[in-house]
N, C-alpha and C. Protein backbone atom coordinates (compact mmCIF):
# COMPACT_ATOMS: atom_id res chain seq x y z
N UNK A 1 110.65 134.30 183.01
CA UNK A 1 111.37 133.31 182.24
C UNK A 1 112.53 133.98 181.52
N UNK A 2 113.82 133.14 181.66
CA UNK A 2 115.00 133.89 180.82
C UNK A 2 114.86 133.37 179.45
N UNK A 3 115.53 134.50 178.78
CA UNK A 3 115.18 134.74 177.07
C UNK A 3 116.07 133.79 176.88
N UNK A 4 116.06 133.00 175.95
CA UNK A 4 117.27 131.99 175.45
C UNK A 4 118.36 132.66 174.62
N UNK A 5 119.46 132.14 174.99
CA UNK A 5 121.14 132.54 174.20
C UNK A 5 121.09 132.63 173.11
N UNK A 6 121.27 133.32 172.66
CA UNK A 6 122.08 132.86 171.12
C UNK A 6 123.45 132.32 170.93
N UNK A 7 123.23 131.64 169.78
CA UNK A 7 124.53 131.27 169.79
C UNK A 7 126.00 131.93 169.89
N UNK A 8 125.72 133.42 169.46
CA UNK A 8 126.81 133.69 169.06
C UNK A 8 127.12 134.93 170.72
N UNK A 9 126.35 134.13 171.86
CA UNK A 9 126.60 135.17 172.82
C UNK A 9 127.35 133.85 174.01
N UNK A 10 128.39 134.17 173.62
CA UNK A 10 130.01 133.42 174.46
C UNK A 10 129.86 133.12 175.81
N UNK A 11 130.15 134.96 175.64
CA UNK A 11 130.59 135.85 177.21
C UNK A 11 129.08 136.20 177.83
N UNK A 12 128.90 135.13 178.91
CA UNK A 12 128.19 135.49 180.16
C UNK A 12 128.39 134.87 180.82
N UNK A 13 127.65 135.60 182.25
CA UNK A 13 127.82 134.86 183.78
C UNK A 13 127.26 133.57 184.04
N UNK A 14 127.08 132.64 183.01
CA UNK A 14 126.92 131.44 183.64
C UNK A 14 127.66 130.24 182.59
N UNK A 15 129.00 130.74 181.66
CA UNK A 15 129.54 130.06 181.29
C UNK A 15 130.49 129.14 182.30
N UNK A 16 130.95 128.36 181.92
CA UNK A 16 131.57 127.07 182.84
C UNK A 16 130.66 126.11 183.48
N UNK A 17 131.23 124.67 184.04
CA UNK A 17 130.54 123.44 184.67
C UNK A 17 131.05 123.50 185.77
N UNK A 18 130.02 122.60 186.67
CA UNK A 18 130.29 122.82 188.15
C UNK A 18 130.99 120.93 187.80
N UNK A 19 132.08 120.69 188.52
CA UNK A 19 132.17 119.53 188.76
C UNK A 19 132.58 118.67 189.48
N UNK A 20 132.58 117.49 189.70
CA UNK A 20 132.37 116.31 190.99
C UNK A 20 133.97 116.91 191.50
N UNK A 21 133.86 116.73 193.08
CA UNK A 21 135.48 116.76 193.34
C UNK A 21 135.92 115.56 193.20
N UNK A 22 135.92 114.02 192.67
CA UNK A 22 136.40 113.34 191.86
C UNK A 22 137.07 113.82 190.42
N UNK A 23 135.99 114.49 190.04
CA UNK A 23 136.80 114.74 188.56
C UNK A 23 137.69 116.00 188.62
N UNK A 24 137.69 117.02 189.72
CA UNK A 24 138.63 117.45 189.55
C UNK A 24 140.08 117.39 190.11
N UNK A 25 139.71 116.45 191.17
CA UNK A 25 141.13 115.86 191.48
C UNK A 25 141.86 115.10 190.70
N UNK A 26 140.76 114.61 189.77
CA UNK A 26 141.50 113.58 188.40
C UNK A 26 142.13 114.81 187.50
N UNK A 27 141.80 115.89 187.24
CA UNK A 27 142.15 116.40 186.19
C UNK A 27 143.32 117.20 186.56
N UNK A 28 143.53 117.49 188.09
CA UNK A 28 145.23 117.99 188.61
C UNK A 28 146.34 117.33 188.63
N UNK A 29 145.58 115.57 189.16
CA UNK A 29 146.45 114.65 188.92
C UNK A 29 146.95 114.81 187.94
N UNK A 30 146.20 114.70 186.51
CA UNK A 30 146.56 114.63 185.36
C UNK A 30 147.80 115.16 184.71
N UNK A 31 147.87 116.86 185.51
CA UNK A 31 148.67 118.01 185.31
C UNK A 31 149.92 117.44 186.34
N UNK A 32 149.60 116.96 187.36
CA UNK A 32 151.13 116.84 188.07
C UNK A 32 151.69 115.41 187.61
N UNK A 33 151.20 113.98 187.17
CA UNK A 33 151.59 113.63 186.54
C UNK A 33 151.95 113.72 184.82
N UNK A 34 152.02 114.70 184.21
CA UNK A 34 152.34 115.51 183.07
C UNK A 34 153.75 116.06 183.54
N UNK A 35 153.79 116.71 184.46
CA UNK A 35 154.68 117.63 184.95
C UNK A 35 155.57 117.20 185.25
N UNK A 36 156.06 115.91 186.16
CA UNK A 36 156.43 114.90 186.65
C UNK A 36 157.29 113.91 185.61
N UNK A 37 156.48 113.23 184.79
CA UNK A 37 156.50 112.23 183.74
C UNK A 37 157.50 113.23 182.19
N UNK A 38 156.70 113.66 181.89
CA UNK A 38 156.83 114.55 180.63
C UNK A 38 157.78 115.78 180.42
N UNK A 39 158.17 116.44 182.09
CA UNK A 39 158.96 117.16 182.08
C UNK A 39 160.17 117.07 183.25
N UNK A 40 159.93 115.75 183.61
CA UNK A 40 161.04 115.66 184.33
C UNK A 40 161.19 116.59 186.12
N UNK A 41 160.11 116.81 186.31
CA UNK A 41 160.15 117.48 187.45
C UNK A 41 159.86 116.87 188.81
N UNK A 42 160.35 117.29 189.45
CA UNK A 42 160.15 116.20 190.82
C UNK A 42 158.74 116.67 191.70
N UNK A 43 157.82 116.30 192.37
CA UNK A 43 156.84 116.68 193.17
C UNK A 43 156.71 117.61 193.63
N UNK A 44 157.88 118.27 194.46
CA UNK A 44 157.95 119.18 195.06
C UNK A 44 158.03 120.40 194.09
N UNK A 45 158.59 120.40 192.87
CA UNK A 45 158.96 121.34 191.80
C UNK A 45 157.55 121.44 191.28
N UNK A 46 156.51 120.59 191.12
CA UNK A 46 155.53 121.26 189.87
C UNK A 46 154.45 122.20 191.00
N UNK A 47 153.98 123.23 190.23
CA UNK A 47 152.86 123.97 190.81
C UNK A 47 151.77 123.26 190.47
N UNK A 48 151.18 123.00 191.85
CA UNK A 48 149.63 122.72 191.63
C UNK A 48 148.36 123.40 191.62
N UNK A 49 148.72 124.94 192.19
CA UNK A 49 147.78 125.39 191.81
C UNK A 49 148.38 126.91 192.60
N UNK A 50 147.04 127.86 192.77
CA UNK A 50 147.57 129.57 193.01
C UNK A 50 146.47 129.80 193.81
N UNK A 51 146.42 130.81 195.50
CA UNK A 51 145.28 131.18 195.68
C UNK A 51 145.35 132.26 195.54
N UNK A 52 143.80 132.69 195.13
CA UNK A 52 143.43 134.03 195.46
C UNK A 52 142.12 134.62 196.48
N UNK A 53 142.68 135.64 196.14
CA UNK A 53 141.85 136.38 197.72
C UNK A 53 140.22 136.99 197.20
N UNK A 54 139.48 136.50 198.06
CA UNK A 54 137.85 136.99 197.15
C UNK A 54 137.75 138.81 197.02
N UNK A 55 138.64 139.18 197.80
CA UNK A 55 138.36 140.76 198.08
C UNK A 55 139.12 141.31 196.65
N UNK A 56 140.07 140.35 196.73
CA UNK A 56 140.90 140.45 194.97
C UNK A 56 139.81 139.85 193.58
N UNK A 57 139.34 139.38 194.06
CA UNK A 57 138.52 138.49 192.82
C UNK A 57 137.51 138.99 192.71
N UNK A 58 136.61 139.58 193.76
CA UNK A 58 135.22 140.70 193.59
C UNK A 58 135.82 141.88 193.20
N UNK A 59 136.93 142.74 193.47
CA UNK A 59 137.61 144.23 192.99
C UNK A 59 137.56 143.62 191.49
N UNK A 60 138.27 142.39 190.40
CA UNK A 60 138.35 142.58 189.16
C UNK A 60 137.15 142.44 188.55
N UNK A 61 136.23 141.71 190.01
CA UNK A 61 134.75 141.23 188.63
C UNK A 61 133.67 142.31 189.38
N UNK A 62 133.97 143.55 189.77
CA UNK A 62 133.39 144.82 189.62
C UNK A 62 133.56 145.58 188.86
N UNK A 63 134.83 145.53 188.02
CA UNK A 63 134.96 146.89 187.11
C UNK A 63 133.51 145.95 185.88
N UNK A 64 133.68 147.86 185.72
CA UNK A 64 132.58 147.89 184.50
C UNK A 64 132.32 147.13 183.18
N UNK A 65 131.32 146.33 183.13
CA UNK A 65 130.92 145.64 182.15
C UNK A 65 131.47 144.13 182.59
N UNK A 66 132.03 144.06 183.55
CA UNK A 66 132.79 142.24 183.23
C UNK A 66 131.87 141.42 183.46
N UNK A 67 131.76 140.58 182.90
CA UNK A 67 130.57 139.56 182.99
C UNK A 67 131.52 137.96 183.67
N UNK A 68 132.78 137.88 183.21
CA UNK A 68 133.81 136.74 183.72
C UNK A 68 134.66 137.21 184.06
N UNK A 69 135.61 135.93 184.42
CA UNK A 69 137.00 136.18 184.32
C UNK A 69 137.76 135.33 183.23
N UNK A 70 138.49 136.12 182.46
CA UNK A 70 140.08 134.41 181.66
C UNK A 70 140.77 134.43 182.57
N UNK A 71 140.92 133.01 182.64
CA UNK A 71 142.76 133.07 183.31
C UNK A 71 143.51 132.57 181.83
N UNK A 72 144.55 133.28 182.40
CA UNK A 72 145.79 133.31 180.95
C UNK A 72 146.76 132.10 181.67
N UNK A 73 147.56 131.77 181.22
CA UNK A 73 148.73 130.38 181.96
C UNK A 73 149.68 131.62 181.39
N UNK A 74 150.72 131.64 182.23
CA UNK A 74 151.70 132.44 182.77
C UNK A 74 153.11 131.64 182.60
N UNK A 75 154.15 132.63 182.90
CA UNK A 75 155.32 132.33 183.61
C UNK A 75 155.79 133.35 183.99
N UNK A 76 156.92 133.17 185.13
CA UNK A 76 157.78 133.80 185.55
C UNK A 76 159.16 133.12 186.58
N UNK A 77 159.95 134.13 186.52
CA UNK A 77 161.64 133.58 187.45
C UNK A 77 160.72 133.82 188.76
N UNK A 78 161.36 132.71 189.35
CA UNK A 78 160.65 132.47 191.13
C UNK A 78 162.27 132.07 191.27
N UNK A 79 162.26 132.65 193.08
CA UNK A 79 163.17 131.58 193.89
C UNK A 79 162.45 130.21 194.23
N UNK A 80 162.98 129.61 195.34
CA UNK A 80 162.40 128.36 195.73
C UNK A 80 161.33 128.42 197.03
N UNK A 81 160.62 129.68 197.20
CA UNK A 81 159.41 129.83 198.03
C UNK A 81 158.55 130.80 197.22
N UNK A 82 158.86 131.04 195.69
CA UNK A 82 157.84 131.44 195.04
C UNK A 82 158.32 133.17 194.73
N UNK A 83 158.66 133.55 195.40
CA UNK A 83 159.23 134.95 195.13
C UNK A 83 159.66 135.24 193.73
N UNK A 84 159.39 136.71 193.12
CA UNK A 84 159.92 136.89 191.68
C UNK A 84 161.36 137.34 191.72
N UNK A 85 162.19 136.75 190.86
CA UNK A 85 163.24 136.79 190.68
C UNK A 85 163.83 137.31 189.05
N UNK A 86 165.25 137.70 188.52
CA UNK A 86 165.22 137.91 187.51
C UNK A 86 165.79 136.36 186.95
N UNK A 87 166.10 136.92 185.95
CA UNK A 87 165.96 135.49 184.94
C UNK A 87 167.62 134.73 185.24
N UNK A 88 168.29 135.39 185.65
CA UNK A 88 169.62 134.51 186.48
C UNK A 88 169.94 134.28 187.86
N UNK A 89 168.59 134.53 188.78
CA UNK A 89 168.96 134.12 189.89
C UNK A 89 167.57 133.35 190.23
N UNK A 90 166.60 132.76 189.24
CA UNK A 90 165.16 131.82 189.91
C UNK A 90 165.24 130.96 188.27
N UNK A 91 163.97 130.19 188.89
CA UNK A 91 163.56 129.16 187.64
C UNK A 91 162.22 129.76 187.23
N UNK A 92 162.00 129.45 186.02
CA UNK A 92 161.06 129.72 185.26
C UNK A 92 159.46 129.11 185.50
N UNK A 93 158.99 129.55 186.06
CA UNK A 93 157.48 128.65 187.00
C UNK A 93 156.21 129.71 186.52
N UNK A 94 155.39 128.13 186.41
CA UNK A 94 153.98 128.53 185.68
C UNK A 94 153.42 129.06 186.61
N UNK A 95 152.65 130.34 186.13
CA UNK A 95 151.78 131.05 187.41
C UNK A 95 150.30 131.61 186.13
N UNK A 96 149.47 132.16 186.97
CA UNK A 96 148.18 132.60 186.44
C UNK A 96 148.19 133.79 186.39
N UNK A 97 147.21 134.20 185.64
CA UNK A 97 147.19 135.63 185.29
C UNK A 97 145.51 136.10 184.93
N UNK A 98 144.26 136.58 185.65
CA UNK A 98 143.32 136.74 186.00
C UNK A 98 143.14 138.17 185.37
N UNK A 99 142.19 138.07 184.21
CA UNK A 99 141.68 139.38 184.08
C UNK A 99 139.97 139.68 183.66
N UNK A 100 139.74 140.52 183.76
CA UNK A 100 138.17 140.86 183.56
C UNK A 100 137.38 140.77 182.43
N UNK A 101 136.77 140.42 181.59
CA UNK A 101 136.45 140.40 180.48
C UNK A 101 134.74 140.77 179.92
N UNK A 102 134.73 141.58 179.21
CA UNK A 102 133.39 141.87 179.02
C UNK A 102 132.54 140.83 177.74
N UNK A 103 131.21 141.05 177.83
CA UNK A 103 130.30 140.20 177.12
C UNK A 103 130.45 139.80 175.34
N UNK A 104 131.30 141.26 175.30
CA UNK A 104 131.77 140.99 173.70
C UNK A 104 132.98 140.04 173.55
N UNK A 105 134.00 139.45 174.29
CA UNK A 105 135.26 138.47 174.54
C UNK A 105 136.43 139.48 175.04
N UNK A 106 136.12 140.85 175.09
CA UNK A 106 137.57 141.32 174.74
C UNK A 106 137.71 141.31 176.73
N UNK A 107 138.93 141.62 176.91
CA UNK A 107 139.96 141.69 177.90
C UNK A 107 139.27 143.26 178.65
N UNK A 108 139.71 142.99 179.71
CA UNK A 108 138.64 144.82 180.31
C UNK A 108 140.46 144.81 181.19
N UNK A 109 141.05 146.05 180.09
CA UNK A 109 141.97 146.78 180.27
C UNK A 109 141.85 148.18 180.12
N UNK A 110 142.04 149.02 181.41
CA UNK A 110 142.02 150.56 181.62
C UNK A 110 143.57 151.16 180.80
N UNK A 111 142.54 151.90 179.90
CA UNK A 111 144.29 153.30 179.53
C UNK A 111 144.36 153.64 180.54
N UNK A 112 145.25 153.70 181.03
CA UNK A 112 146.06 154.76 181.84
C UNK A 112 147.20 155.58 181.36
N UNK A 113 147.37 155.40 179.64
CA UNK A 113 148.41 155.84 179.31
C UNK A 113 148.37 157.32 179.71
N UNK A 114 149.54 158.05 180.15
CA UNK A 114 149.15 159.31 180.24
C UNK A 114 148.86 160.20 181.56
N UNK A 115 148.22 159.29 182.54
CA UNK A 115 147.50 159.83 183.75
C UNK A 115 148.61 159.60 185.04
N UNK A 116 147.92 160.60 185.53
CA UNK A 116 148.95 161.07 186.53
C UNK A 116 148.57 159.49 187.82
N UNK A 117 146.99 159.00 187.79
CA UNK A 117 146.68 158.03 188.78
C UNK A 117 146.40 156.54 187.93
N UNK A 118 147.82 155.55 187.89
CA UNK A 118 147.78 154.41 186.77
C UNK A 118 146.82 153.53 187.14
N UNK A 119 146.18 153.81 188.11
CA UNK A 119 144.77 152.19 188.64
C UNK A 119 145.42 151.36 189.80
N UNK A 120 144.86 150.75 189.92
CA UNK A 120 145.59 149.93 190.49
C UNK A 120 145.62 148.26 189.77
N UNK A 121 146.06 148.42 188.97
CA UNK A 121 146.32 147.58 187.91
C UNK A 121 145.04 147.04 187.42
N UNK A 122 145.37 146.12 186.09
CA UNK A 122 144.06 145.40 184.87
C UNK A 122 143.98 144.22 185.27
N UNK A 123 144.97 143.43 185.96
CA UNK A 123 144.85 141.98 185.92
C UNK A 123 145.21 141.72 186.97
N UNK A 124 144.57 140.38 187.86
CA UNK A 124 145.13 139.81 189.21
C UNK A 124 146.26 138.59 189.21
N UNK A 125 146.72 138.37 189.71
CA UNK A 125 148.29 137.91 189.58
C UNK A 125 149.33 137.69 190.87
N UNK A 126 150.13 136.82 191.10
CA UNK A 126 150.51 136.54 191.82
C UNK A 126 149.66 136.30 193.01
N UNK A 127 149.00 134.87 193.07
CA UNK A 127 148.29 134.51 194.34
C UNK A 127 149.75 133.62 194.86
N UNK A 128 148.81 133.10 196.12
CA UNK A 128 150.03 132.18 196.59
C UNK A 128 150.09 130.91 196.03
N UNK A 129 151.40 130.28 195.64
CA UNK A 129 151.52 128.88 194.97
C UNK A 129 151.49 128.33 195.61
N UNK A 130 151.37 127.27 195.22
CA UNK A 130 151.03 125.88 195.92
C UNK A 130 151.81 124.80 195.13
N UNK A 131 153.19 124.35 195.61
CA UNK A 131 152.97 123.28 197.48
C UNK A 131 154.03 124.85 198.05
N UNK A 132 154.53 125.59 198.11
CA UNK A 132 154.58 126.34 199.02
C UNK A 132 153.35 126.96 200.23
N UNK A 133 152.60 127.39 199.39
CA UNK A 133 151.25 127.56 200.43
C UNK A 133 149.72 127.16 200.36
N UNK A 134 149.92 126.03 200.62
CA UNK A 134 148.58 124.96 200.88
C UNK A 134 147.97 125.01 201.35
């Protein structure tokens, strides 16, 4: 039998709800009519979503101690197939930002200050957008 939570324990592997694919098609809708309505963007312009790769998503939720993942809401300059751009030649587009997090809340970021071998980075990032790649 599992020991019961305490309250004050956040961070573990079975935080989040599983839910109907009704409700979550309602709740993207929600975001592309937001996007649409509220910011003036045309269909083709709002991001609906980012994939990522499981071989990417098991490498961040192996490092040591992570019990989840946050995603952070992002931006960055894209051209018009998603590519990073600087800030005078793309538009400014919401993207995700995936990092590891251990049982106490904090963020599971490696120093590398210093070392000759920097990791291969703390956070996963740049999947493919979507409606470019659906």
């Amino acid at each position: 039998m599992q020991e019961p939570r305490k309250p004050s324990d956040k961070f573990h592997g079975d935080v989040g709800s599983f839910i109907t694919a009704a409700d979550a098609k309602g709740r993207t809708r929600l975001h592309r009519v937001y996007e649409e309505e509220k910011l003036g963007l045309k269909p083709e312009e709002v991001t609906k979503a980012e994939f990522f790769g499981i071989n990417r998503i098991s490498k961040l939720m192996g490092r040591k101690d992570c019990v989840g993942i946050r995603v952070y809401y992002g931006r960055r300059y894209e051209d018009a197939d998603g590519d990073p751009t600087t800030k005078d030649e793309g538009a400014l587009k919401p993207r995700l930002v995936l990092v590891g997090v251990r049982a106490d809340g904090s963020d599971i970021f490696e120093d590398t200050e210093g070392l000759k071998d920097r990791g291969d980075g703390d956070a996963l990032a740049d999947g493919h957008p979507c409606p470019q790649h659906c």
